[in-house]
Protein backbone atom coordinates (compact mmCIF):
# COMPACT_ATOMS: atom_id res chain seq x y z
CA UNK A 1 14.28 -14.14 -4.03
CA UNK A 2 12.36 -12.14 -1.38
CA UNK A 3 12.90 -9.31 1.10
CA UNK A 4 11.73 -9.15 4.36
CA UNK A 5 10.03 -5.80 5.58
CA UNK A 6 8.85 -4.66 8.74
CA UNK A 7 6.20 -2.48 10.14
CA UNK A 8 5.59 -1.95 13.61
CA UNK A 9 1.79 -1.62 14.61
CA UNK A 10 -0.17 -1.50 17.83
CA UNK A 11 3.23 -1.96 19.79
CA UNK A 12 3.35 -5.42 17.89
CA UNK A 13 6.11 -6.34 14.85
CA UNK A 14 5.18 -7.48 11.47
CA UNK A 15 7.94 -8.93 9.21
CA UNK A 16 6.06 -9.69 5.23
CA UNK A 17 8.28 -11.16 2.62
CA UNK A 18 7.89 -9.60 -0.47
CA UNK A 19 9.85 -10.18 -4.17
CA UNK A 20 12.92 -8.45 -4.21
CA UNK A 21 11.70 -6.22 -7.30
CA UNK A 22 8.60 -5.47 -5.57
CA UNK A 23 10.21 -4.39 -2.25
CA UNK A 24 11.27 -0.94 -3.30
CA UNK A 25 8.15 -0.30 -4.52
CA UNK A 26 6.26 -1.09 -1.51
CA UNK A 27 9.23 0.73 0.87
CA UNK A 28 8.53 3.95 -1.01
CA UNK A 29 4.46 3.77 -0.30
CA UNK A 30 4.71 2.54 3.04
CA UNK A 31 7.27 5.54 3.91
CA UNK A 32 4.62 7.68 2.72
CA UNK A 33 1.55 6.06 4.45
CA UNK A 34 3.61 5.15 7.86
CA UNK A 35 6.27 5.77 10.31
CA UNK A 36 8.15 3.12 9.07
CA UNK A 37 11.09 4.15 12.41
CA UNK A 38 8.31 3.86 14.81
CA UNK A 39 4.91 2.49 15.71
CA UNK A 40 1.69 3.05 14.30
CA UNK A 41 -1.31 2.73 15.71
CA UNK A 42 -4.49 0.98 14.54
CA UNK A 43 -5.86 4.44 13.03
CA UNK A 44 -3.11 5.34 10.88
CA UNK A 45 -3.47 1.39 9.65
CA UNK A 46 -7.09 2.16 8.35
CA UNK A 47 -6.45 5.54 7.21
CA UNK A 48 -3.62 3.84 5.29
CA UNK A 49 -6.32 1.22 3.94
CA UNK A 50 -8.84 3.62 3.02
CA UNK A 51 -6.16 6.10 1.25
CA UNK A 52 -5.51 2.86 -0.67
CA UNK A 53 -8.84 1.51 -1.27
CA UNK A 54 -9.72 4.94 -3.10
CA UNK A 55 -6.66 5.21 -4.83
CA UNK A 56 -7.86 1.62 -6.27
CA UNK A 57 -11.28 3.19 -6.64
CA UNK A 58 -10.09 5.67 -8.49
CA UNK A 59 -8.10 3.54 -11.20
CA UNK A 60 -10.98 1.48 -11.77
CA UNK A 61 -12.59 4.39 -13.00
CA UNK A 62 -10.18 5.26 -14.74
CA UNK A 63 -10.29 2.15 -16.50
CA UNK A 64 -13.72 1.70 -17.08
CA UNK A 65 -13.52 5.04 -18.97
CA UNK A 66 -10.79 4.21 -21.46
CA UNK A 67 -12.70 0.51 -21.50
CA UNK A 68 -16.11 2.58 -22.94
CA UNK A 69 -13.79 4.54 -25.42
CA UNK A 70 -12.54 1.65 -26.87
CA UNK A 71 -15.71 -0.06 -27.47
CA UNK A 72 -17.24 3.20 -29.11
């Protein structure tokens, strides 16, 4: 089953269906990275991405360092 969620951005409406199990998930980092009441404007989408993008960054180092451990 999915769940539909909505975002408001740039005045405009954006409904994504998402799996049910993933939907709280995602509700709980979007409430964090947007006004999920309200609008948002284009910059607080790309700060949003960016936040995310290093976060993602970050893991992948992460990885790469327990990855190099393992092979020692």
């Amino acid at each position: 089953m999915s769940k539909k969620i909505s975002l408001h951005i740039g005045g405009r409406k954006f409904d994504v269906d998402v799996d049910e199990n993933f939907a709280p998930f995602l509700e709980q980092k979007m409430a964090k990275d947007f006004n999920v009441d309200g609008n948002n404007d284009l910059k607080i989408l790309l700060q949003a991405y960016v936040r995310k993008t290093h976060e993602l960054y970050a893991q992948e180092q992460e990885i790469d360092k327990i990855l190099k451990k393992i092979d020692k």
